[in-house]
C-alpha atoms as a PDB file:
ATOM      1  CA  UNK A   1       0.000   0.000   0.000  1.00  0.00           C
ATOM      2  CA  UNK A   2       1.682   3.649  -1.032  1.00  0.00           C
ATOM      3  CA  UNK A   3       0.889   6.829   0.556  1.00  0.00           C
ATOM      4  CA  UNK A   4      -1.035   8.791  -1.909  1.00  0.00           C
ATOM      5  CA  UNK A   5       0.282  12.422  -1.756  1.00  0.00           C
ATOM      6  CA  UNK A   6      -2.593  15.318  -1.923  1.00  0.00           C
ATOM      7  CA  UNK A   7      -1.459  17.957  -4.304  1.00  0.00           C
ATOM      8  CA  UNK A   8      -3.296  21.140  -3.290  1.00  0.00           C
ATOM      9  CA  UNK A   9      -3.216  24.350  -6.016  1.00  0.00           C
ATOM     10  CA  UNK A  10      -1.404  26.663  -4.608  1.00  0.00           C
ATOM     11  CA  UNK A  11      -0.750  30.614  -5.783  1.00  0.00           C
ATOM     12  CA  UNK A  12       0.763  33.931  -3.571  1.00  0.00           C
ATOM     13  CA  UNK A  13      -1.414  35.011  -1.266  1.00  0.00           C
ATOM     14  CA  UNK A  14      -2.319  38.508  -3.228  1.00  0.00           C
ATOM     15  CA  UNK A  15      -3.471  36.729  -6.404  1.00  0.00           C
ATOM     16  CA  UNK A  16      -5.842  34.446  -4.299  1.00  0.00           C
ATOM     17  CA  UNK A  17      -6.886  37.149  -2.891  1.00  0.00           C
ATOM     18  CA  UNK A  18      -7.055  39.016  -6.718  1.00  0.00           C
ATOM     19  CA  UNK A  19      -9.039  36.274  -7.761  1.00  0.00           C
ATOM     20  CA  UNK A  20     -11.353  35.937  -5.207  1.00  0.00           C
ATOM     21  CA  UNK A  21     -12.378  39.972  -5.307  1.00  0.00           C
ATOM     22  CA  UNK A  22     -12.865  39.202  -9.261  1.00  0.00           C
ATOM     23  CA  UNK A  23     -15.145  36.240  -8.543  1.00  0.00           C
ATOM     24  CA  UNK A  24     -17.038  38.646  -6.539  1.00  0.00           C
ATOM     25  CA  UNK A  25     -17.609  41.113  -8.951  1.00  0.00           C
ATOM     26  CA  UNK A  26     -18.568  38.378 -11.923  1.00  0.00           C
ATOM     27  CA  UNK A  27     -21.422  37.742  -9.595  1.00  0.00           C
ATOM     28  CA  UNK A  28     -22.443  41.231  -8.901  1.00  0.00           C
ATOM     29  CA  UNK A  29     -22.109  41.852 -12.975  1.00  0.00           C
ATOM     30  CA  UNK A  30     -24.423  38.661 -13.279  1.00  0.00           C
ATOM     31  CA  UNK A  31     -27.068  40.000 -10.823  1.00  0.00           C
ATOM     32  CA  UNK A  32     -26.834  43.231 -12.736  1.00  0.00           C
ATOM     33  CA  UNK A  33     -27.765  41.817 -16.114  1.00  0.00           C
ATOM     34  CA  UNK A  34     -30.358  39.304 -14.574  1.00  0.00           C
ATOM     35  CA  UNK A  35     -32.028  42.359 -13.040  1.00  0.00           C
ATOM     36  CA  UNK A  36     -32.660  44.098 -16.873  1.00  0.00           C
ATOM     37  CA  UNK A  37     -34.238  42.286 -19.219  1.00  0.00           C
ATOM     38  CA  UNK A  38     -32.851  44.105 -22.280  1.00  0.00           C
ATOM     39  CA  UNK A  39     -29.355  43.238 -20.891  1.00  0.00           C
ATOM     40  CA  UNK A  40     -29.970  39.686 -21.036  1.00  0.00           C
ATOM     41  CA  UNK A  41     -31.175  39.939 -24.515  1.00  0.00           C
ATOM     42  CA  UNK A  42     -28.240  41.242 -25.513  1.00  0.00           C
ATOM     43  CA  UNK A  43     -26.135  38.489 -23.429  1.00  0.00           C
ATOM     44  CA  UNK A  44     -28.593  35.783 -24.848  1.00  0.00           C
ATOM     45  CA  UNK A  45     -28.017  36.560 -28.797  1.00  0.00           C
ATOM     46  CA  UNK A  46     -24.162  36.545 -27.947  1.00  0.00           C
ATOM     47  CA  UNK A  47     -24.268  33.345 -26.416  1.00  0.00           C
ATOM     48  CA  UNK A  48     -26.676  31.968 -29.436  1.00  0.00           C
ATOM     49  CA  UNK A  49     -23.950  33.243 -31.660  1.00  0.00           C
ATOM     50  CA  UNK A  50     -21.011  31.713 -29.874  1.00  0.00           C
ATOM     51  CA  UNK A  51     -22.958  28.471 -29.744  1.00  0.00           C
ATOM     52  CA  UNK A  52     -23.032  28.706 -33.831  1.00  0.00           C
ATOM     53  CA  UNK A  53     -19.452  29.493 -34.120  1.00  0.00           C
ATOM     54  CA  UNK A  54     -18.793  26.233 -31.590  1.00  0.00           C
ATOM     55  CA  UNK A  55     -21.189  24.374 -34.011  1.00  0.00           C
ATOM     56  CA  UNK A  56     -19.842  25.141 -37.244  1.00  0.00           C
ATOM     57  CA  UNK A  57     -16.036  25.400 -35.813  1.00  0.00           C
ATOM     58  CA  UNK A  58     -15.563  21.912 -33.577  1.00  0.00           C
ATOM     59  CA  UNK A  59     -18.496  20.220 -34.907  1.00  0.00           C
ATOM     60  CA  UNK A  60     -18.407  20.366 -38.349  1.00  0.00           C
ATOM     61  CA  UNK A  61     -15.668  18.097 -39.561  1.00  0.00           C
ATOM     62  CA  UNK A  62     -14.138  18.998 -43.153  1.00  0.00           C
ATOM     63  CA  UNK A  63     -11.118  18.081 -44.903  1.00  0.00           C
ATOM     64  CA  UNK A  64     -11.224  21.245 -47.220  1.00  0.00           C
ATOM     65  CA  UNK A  65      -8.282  23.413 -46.954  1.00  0.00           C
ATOM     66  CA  UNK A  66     -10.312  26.758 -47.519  1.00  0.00           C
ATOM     67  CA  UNK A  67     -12.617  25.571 -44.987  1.00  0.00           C
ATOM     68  CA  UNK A  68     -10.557  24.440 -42.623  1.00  0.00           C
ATOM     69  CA  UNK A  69      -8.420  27.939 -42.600  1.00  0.00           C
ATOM     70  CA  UNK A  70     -11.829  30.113 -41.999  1.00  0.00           C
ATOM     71  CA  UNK A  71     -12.242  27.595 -38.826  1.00  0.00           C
ATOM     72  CA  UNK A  72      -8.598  28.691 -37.994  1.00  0.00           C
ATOM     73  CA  UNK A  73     -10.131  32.071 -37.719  1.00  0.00           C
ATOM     74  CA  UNK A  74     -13.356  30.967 -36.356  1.00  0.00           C
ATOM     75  CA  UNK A  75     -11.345  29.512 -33.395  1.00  0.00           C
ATOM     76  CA  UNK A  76      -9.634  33.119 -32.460  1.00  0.00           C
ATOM     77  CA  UNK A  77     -12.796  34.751 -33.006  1.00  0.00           C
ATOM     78  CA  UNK A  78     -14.557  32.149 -30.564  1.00  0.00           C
ATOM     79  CA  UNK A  79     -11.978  32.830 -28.199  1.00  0.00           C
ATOM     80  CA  UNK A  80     -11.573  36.219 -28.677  1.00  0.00           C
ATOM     81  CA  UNK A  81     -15.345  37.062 -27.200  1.00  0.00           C
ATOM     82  CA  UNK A  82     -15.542  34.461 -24.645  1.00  0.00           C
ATOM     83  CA  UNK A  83     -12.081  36.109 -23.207  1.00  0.00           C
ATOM     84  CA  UNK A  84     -13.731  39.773 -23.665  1.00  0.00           C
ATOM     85  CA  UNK A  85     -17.175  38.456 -21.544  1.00  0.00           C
ATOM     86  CA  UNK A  86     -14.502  37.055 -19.011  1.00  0.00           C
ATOM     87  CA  UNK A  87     -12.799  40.040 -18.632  1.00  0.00           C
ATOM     88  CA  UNK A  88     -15.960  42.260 -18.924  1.00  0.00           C
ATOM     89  CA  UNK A  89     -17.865  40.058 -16.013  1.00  0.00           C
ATOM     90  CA  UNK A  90     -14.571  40.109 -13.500  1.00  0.00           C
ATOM     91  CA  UNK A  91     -14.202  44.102 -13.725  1.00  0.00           C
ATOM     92  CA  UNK A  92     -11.523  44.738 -16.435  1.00  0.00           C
ATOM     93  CA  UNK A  93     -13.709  47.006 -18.637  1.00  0.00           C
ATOM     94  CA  UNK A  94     -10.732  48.388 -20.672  1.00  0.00           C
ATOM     95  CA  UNK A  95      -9.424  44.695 -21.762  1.00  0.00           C
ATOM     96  CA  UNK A  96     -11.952  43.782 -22.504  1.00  0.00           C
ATOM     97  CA  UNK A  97     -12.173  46.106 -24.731  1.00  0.00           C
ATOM     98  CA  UNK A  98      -9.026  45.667 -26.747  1.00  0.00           C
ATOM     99  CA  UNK A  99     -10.278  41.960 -27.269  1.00  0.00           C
ATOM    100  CA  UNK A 100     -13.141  43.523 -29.114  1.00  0.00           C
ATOM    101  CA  UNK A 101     -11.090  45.232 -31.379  1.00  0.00           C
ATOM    102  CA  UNK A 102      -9.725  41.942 -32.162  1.00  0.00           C
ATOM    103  CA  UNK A 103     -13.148  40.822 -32.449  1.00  0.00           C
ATOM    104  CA  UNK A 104     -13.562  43.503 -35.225  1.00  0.00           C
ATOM    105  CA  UNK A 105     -10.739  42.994 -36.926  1.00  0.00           C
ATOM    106  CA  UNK A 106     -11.453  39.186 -37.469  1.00  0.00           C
ATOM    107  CA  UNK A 107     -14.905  40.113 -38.166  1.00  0.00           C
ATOM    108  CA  UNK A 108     -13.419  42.811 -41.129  1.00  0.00           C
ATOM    109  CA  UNK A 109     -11.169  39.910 -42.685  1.00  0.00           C
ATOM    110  CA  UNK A 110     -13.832  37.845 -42.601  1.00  0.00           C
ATOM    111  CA  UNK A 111     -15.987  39.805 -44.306  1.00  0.00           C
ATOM    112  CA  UNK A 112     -13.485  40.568 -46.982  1.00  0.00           C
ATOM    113  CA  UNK A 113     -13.224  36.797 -47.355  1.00  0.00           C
ATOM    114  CA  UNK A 114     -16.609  36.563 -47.879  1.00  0.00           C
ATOM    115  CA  UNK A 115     -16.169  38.773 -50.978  1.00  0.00           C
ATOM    116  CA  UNK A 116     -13.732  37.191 -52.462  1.00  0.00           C
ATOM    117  CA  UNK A 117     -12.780  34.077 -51.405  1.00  0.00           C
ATOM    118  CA  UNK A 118      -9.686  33.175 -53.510  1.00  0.00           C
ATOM    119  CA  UNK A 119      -8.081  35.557 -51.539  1.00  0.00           C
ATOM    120  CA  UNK A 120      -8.274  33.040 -48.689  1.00  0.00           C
ATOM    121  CA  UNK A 121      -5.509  30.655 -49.692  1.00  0.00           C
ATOM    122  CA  UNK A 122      -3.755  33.757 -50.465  1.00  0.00           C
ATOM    123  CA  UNK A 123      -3.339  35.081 -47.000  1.00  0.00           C
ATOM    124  CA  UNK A 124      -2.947  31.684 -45.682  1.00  0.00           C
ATOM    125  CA  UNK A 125       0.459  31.540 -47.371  1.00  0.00           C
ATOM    126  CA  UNK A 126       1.825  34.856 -47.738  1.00  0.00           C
ATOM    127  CA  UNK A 127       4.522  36.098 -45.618  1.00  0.00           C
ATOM    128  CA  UNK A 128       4.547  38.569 -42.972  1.00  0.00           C
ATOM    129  CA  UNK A 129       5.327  41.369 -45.246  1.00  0.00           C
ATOM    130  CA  UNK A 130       3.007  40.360 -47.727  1.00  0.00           C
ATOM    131  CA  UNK A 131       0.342  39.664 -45.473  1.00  0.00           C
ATOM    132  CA  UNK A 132       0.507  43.337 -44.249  1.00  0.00           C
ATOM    133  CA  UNK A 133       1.071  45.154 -47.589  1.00  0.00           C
ATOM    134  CA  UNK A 134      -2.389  43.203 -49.229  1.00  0.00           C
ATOM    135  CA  UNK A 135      -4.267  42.231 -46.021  1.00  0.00           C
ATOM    136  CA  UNK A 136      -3.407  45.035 -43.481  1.00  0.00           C
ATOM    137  CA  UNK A 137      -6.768  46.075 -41.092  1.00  0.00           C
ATOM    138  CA  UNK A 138      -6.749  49.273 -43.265  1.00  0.00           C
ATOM    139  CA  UNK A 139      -6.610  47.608 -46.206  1.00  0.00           C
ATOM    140  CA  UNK A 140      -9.428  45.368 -45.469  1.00  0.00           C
ATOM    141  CA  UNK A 141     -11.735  48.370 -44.447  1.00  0.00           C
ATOM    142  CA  UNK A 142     -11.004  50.744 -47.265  1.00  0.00           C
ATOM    143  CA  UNK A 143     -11.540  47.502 -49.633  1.00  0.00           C
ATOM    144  CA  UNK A 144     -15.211  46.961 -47.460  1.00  0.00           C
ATOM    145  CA  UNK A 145     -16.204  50.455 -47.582  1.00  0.00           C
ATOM    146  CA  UNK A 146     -15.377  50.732 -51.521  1.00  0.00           C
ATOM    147  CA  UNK A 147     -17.371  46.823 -51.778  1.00  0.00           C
ATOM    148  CA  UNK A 148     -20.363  48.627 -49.578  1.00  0.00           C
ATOM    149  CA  UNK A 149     -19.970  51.969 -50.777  1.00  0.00           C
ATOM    150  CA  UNK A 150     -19.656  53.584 -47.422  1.00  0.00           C
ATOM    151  CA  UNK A 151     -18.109  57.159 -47.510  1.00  0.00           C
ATOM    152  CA  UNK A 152     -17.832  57.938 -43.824  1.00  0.00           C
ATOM    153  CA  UNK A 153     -15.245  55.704 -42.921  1.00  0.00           C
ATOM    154  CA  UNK A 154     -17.181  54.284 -40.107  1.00  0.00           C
ATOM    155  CA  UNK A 155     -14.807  50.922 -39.849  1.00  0.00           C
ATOM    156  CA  UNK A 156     -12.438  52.925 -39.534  1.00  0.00           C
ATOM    157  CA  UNK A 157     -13.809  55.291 -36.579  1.00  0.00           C
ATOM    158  CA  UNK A 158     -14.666  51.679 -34.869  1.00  0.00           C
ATOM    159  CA  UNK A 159     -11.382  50.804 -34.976  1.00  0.00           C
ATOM    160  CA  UNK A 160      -9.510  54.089 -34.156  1.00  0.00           C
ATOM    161  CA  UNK A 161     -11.352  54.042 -31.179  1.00  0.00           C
ATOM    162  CA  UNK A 162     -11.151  51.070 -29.917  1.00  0.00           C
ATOM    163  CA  UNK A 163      -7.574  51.317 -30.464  1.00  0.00           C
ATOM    164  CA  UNK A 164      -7.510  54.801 -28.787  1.00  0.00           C
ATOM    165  CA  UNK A 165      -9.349  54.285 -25.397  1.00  0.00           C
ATOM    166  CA  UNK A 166      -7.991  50.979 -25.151  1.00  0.00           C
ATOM    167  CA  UNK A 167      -5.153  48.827 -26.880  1.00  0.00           C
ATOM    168  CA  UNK A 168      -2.576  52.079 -27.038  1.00  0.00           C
ATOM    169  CA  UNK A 169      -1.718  53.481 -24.253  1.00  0.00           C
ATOM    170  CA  UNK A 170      -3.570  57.078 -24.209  1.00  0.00           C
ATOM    171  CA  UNK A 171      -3.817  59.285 -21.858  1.00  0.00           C
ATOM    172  CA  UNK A 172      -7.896  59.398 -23.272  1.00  0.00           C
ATOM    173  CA  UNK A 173      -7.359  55.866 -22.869  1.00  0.00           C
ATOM    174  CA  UNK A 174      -7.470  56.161 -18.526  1.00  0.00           C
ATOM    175  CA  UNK A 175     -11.084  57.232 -18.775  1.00  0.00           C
ATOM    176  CA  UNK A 176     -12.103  53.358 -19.190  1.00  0.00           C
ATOM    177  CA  UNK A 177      -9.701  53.119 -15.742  1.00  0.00           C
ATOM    178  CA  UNK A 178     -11.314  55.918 -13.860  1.00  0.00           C
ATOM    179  CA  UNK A 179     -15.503  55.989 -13.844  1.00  0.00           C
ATOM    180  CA  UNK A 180     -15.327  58.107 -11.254  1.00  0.00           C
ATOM    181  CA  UNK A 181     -12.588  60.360 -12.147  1.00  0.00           C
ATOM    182  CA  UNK A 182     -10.602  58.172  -9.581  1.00  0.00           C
ATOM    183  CA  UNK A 183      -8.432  55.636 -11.466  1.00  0.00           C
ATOM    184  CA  UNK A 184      -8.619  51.692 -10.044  1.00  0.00           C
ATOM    185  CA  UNK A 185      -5.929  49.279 -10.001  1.00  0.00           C
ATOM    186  CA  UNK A 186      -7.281  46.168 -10.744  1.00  0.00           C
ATOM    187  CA  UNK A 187     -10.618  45.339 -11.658  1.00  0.00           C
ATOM    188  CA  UNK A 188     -13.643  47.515 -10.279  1.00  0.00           C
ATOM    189  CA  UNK A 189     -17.820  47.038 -11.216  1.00  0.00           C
ATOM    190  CA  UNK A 190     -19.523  49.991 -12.832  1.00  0.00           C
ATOM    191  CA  UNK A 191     -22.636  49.365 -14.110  1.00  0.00           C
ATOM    192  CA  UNK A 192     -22.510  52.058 -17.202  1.00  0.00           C
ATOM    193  CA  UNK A 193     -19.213  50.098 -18.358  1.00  0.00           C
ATOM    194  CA  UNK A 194     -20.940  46.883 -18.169  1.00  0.00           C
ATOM    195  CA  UNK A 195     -23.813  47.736 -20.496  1.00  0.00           C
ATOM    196  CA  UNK A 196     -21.689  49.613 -22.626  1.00  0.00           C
ATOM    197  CA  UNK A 197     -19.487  46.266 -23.797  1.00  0.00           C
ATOM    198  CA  UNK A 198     -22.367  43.989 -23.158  1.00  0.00           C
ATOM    199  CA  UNK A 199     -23.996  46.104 -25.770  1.00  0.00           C
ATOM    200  CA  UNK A 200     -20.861  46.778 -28.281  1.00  0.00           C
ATOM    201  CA  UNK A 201     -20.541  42.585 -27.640  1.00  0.00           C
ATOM    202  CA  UNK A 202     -24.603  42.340 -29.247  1.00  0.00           C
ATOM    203  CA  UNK A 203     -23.828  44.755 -31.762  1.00  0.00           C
ATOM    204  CA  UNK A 204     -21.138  43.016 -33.554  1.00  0.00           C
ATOM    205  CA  UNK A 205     -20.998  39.400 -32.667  1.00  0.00           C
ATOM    206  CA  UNK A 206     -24.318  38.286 -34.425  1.00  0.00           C
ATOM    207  CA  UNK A 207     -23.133  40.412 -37.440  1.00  0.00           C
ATOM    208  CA  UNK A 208     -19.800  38.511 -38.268  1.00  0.00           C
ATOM    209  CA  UNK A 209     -21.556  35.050 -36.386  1.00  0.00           C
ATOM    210  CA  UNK A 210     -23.938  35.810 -39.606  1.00  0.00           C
ATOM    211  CA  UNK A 211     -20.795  36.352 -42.075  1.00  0.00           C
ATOM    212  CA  UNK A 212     -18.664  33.318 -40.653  1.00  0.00           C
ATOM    213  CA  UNK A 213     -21.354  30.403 -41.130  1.00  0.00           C
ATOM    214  CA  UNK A 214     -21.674  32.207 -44.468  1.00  0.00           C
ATOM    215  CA  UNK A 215     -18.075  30.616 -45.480  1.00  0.00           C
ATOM    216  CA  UNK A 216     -19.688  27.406 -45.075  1.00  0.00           C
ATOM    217  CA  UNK A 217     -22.098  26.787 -48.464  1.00  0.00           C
ATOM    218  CA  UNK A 218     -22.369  22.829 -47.873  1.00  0.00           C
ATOM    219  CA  UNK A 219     -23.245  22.214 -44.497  1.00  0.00           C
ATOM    220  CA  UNK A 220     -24.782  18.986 -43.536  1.00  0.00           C
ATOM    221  CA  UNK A 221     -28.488  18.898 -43.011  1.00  0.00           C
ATOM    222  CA  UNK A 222     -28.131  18.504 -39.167  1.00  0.00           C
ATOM    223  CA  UNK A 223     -26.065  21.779 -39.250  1.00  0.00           C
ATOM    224  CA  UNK A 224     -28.123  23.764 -41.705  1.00  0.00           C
ATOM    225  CA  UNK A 225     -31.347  23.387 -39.737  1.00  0.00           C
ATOM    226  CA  UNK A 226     -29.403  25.252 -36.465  1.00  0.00           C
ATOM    227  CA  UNK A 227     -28.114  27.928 -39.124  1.00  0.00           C
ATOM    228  CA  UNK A 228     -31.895  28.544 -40.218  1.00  0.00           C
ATOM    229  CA  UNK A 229     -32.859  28.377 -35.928  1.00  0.00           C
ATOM    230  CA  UNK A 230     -30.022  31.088 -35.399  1.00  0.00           C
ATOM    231  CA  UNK A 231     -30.821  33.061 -38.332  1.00  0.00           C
ATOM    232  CA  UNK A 232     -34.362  33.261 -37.349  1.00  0.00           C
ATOM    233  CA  UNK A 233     -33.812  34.703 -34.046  1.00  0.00           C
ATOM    234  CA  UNK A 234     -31.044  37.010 -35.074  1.00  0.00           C
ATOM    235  CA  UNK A 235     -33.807  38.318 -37.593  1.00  0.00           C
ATOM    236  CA  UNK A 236     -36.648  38.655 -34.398  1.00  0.00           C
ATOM    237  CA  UNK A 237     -33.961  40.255 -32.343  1.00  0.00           C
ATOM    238  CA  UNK A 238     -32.532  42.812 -34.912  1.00  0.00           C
ATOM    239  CA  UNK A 239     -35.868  43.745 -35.545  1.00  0.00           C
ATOM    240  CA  UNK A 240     -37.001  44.245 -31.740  1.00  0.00           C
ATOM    241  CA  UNK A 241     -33.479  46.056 -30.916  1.00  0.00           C
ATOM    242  CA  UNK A 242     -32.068  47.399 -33.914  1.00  0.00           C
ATOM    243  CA  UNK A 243     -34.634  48.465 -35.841  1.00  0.00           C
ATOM    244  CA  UNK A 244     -33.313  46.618 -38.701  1.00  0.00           C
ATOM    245  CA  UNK A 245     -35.124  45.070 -41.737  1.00  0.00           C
ATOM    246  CA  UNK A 246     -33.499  41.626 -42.442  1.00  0.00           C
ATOM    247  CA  UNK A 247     -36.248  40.763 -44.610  1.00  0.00           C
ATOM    248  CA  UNK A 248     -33.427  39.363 -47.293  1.00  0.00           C
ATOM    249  CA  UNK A 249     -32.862  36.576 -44.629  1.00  0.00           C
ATOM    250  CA  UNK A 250     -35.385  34.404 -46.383  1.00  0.00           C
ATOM    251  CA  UNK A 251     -36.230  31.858 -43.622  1.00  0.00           C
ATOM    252  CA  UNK A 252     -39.000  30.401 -44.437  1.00  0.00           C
ATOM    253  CA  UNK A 253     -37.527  29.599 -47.931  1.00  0.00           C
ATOM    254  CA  UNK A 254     -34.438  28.000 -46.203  1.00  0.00           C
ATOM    255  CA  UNK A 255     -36.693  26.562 -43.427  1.00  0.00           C
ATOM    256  CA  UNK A 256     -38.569  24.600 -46.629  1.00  0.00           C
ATOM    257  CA  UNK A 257     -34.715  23.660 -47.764  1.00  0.00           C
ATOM    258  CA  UNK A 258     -33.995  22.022 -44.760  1.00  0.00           C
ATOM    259  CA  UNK A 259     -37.071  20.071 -44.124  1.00  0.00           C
ATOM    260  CA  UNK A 260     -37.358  18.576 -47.899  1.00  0.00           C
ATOM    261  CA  UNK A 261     -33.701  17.368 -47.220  1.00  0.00           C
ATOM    262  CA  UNK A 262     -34.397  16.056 -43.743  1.00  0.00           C
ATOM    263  CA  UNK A 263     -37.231  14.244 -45.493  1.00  0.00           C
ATOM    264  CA  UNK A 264     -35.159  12.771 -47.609  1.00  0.00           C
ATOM    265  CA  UNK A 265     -32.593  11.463 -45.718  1.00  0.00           C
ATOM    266  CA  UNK A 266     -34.696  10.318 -43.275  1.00  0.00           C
ATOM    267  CA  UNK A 267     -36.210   7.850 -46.220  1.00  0.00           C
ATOM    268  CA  UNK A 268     -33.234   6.376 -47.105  1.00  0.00           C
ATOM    269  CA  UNK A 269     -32.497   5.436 -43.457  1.00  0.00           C
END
């Protein structure tokens, strides 16, 4: 008989302490979104939309290259807005932040992507300063804008701010540190910050969630009836909180799609 030895995690004092305080303040940020309905909304379509990205990303098995690159991407992005809620819910507005200009940036490629995706394989093998020189985050807006016809250069204000208040370090940049004119070390709760990146989180995941399952044109059946699920809510909940008109989602035609497949399959079984 050997003695079994009892390995206990161990860290410095401080950052049990650290994480302890941030534990606290997830659950005050979760008590503060369960208490307003519209903030749950806006938590609930991000978590529908992460669920398609896990869906279409671990799920889906594929042994095309093209394919298997945008899942490359739809990895980061995955991980990119799970880290931002993490660091949203424990107190560390201005991180989380600068993960959601990552979140924009991916979003940006991917939409370029979507236009035209020989360009794909492309930036999948160029070198670093290739990669910059063709696929650069300016480059990818200006070529977006020009695609959309879009004069203001609102990507580009998204970005530049984004960068400004939070991935360089600004002095403009302390106001995400400081809600009460008081700057915090470590992480701190403020309600106003909360549904600020809870709602910058709604407005842009479901967006490129929408443009990354669009990569994927031959999705099993199984798959294809939770794209035409998602879509439909994204389509009820743009129209109840955006105002927006997504009447070109036709879901009822790819609801019809879906079913005569099922059907068919399901006879051959």
């Amino acid at each position: 008989m050997t003695n079994s030895i009892i390995i206990t995690p161990w860290l410095p004092e401080n950052l049990e302490s650290l994480h302890k305080y941030e534990e606290e303040l997830r659950t005050k940020s979760v008590l503060e979104i369960n208490s307003d309905q519209n903030l749950k909304d806006q938590f609930d379509i991000t978590q529908e939309s992460l669920n398609m990205i896990f869906d279409v990303t671990k799920s889906y098995k594929t042994d095309d290259k093209i394919e298997l690159t945008i899942q490359y991407i739809g990895a980061r992005l995955f991980n990119s807005i799970v880290t931002s809620i993490k660091l949203m819910l424990s107190g560390y507005y201005q991180s989380a932040v600068i993960l959601q200009r990552d979140i924009v940036e991916i979003g940006f490629l991917l939409d370029y992507f979507l236009s035209d995706k020989s360009q794909i394989e492309e930036w999948k093998d160029s070198s670093t300063k290739e990669r910059m020189a063709k696929f650069s985050p300016a480059t990818v807006r200006k070529a977006l804008d020009d695609r959309d016809g879009f004069q203001g250069k609102k990507r580009q204000e998204i970005y530049k701010l984004m960068s400004e208040v939070a991935t360089h370090p600004t002095y403009a940049g302390f106001k995400l540190l400081a809600p009460d004119g008081k700057v915090h070390l470590g992480p701190f709760f403020d309600a106003k910050y909360l549904k600020h990146v809870i709602h910058e989180l709604a407005l842009r995941v479901p967006n490129f969630t929408i443009i990354y399952i669009s990569h994927f044109e031959n999705l099993p059946p199984t798959f294809l009836k939770v794209r035409v699920e998602y879509l439909a809510k994204i389509k009820e909940w743009a129209q109840r909180y955006l105002k927006s008109d997504l009447s070109h989602l036709d879901i009822d035609g790819l609801q019809e799609k879906v079913e005569f497949v099922l059907n068919s399959v399901n006879k051959f079984k």
